[in-house]
C-alpha atoms as a PDB file:
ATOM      1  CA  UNK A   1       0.000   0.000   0.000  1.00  0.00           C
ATOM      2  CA  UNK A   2       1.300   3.126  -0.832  1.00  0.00           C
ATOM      3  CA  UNK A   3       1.018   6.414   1.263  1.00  0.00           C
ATOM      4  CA  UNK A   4       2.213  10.088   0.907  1.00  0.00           C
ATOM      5  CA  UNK A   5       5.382   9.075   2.237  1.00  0.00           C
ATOM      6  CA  UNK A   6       5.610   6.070   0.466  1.00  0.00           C
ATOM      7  CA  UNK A   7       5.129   2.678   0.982  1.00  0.00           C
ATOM      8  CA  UNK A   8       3.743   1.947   4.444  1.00  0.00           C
ATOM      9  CA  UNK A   9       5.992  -0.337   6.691  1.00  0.00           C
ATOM     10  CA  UNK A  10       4.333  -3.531   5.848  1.00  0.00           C
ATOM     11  CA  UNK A  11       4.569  -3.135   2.006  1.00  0.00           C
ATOM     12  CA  UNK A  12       8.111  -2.389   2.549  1.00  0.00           C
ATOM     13  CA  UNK A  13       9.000  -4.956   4.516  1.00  0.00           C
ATOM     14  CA  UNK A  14       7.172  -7.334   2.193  1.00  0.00           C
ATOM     15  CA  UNK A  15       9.271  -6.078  -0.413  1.00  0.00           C
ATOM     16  CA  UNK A  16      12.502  -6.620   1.238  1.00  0.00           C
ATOM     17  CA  UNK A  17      11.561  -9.915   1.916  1.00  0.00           C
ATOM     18  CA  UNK A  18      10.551 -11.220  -1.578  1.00  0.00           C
ATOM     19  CA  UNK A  19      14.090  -9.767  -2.662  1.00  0.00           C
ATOM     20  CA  UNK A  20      15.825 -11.613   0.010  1.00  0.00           C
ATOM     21  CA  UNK A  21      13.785 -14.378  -1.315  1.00  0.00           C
ATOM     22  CA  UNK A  22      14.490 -14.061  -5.315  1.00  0.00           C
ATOM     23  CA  UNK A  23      18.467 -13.642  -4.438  1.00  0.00           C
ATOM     24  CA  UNK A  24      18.703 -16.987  -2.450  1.00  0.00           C
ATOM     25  CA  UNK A  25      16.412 -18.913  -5.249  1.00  0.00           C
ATOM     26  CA  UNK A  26      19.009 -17.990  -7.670  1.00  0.00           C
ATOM     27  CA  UNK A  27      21.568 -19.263  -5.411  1.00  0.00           C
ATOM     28  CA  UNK A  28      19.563 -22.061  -5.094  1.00  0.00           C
ATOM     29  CA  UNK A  29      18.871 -22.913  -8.349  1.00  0.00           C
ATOM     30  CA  UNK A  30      22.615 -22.818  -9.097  1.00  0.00           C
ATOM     31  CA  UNK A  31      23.541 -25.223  -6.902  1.00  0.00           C
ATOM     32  CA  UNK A  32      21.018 -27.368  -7.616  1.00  0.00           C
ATOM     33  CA  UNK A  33      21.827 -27.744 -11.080  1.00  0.00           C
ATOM     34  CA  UNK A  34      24.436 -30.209 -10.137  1.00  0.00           C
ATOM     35  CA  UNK A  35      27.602 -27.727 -10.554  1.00  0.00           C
ATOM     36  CA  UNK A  36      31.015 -29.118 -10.413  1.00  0.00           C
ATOM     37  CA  UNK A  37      31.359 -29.726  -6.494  1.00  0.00           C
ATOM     38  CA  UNK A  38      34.432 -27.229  -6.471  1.00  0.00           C
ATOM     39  CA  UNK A  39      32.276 -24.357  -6.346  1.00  0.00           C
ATOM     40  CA  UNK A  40      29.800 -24.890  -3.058  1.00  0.00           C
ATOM     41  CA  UNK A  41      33.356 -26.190  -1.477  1.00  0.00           C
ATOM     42  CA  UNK A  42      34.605 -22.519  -2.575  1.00  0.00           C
ATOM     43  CA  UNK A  43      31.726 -20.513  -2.059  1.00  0.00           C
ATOM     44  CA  UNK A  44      31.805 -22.462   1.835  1.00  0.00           C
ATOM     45  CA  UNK A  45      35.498 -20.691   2.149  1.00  0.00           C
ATOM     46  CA  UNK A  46      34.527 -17.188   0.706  1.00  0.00           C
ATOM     47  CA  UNK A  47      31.265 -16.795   2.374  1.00  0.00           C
ATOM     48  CA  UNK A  48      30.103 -15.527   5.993  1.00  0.00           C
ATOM     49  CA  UNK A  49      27.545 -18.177   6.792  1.00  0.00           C
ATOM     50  CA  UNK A  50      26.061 -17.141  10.489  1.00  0.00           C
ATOM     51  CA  UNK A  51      24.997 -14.080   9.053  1.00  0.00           C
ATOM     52  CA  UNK A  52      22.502 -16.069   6.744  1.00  0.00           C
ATOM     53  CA  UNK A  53      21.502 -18.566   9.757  1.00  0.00           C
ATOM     54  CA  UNK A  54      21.062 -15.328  11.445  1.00  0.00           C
ATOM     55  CA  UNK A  55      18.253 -14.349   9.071  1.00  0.00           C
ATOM     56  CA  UNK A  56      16.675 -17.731   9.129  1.00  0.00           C
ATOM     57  CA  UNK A  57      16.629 -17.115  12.854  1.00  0.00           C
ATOM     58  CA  UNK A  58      14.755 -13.753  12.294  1.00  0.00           C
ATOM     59  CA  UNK A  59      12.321 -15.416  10.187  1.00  0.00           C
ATOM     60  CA  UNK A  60      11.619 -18.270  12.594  1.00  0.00           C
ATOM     61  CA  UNK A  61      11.441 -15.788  15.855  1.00  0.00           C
ATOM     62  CA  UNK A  62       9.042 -13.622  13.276  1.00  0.00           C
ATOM     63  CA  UNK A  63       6.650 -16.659  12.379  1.00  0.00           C
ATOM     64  CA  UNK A  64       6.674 -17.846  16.114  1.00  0.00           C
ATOM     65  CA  UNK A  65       5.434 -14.635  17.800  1.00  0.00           C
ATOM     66  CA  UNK A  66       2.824 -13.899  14.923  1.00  0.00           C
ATOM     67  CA  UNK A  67       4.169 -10.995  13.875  1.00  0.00           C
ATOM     68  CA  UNK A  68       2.613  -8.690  12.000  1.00  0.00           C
ATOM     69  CA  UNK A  69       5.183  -6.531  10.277  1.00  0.00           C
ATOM     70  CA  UNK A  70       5.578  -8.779   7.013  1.00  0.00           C
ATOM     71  CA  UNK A  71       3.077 -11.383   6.086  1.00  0.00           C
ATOM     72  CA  UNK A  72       3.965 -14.751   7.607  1.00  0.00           C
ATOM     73  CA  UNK A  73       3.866 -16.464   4.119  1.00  0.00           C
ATOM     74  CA  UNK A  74       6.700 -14.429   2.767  1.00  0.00           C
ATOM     75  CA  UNK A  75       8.317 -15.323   6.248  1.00  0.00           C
ATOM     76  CA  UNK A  76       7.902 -18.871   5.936  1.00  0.00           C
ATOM     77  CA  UNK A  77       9.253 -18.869   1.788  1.00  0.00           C
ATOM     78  CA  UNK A  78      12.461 -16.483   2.980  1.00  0.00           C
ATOM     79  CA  UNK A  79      13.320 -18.513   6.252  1.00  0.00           C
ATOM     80  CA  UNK A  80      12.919 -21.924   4.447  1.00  0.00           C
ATOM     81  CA  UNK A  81      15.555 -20.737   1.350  1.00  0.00           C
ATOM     82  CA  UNK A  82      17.991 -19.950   4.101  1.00  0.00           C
ATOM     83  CA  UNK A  83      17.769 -23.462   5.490  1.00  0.00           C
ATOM     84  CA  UNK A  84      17.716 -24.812   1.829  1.00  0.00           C
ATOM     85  CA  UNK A  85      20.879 -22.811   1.109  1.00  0.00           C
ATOM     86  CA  UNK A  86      22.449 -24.119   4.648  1.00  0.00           C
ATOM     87  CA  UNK A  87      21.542 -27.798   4.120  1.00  0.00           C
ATOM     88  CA  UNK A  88      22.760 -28.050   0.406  1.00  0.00           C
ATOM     89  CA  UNK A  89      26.304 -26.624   1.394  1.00  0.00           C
ATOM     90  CA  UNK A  90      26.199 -28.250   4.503  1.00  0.00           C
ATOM     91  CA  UNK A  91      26.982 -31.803   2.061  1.00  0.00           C
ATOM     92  CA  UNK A  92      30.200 -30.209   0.520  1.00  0.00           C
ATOM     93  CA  UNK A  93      31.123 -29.208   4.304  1.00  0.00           C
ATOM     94  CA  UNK A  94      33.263 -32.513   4.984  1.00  0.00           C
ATOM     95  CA  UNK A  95      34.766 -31.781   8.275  1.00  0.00           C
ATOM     96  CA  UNK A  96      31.822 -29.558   9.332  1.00  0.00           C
ATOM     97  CA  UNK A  97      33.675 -26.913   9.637  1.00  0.00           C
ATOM     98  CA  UNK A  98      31.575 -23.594   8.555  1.00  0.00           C
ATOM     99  CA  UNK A  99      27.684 -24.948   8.245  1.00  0.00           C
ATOM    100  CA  UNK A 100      27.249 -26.517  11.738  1.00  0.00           C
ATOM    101  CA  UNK A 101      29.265 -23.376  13.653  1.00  0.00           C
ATOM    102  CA  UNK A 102      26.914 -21.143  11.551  1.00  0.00           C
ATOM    103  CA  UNK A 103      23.776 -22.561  12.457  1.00  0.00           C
ATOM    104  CA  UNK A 104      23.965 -24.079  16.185  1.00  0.00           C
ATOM    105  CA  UNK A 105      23.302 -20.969  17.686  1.00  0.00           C
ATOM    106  CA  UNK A 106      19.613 -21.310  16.200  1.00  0.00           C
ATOM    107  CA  UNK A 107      19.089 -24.854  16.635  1.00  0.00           C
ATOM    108  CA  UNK A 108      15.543 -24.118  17.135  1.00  0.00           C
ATOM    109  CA  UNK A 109      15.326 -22.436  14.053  1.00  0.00           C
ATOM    110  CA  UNK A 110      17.252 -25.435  12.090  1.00  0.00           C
ATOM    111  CA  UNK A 111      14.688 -27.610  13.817  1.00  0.00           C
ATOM    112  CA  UNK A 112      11.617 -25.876  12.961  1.00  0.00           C
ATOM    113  CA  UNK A 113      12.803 -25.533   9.270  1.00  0.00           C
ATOM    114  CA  UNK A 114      14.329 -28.970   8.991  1.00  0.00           C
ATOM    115  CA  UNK A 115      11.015 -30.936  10.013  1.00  0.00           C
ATOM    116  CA  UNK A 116       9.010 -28.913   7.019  1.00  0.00           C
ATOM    117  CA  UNK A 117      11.819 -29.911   4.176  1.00  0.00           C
ATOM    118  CA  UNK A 118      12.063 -32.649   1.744  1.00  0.00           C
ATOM    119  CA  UNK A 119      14.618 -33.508  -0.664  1.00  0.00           C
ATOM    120  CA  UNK A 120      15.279 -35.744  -3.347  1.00  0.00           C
ATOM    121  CA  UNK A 121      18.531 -36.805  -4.922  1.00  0.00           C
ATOM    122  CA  UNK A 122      19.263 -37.432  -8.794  1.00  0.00           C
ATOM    123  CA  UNK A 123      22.012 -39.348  -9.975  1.00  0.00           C
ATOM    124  CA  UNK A 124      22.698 -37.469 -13.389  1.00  0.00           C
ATOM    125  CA  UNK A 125      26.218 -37.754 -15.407  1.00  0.00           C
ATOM    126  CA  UNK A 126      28.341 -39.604 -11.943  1.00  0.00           C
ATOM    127  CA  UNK A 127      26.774 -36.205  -9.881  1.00  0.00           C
ATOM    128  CA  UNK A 128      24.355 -36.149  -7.342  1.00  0.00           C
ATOM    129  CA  UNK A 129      22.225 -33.464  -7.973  1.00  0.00           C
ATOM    130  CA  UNK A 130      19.834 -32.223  -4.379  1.00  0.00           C
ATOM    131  CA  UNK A 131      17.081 -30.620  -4.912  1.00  0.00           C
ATOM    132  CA  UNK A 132      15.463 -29.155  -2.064  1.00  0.00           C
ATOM    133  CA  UNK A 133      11.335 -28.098  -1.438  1.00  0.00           C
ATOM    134  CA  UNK A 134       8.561 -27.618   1.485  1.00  0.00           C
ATOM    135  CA  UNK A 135       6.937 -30.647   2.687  1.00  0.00           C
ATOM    136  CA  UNK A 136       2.868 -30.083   2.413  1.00  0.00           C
ATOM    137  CA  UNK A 137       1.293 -29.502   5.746  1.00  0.00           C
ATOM    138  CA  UNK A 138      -0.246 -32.489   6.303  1.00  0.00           C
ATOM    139  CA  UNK A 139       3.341 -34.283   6.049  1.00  0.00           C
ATOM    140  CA  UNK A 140       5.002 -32.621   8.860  1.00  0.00           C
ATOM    141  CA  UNK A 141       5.419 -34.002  11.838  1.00  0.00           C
ATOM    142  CA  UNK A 142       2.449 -34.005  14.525  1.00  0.00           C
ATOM    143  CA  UNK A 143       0.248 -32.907  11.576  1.00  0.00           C
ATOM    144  CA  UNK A 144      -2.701 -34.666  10.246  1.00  0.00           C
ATOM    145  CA  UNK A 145      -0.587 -37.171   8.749  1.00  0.00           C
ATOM    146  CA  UNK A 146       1.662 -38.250  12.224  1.00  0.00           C
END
């Protein structure tokens, strides 16, 4: 909704998010396309990984206490890339050396996103390609389903 200052804080904030949320589905879809394994190992060296476990965090604290200030869908879609992101280069991270310190200060987080992810593997020219999606509803656990 726009205003006579502009947008109004939730419109914003809904804006930011589905950026944040375009930027790691390209990442995403990069990785996924079964790229020599050289460059997740490389991108694990370059990268500062707690800040995005950090944001998945934020999401997750967001979506638990109902916020209000962007709508919990976009939530949900942003915090769930983050993990995605996490959990694909967590399989080129062989001695666990930058996923696992990123993310176990929000284990609750990693929890909350882990138990609504599914993921299949291909085998496609000797490479395992992961891709990674949201389990439906009634498939999570201590949903209709459990």
């Amino acid at each position: 909704a726009f205003c006579a200052g502009g947008y109004d804080e939730l419109a914003r904030n809904n804006l930011r998010s589905r950026l944040k949320t375009a930027v790691t589905t390209c990442v995403l879809q990069f990785l996924e396309g079964g790229v020599n394994p050289e460059i997740p190992r490389h991108m694990l060296n370059m990268l500062q990984w707690s800040s995005l476990a950090s944001n998945m965090d934020k999401c997750f604290k967001l979506i638990q206490s109902g916020s209000k200030l962007v709508d919990q869908e976009l939530l949900y879609e942003e915090g769930l890339n983050y993990f995605f992101t996490l959990k694909f280069l967590k399989n080129f991270d062989e001695n666990d050396q930058f996923i696992v310190p990123a993310w176990t200060p929000f284990m609750q987080a990693v929890h909350f996103f882990e138990t609504r992810c599914g993921y299949v593997e291909i085998m496609r020219s000797q490479r395992v390609e992961r891709v990674y999606f949201a389990l439906p509803v009634t498939c999570i656990p201590g949903g209709a389903l459990d």
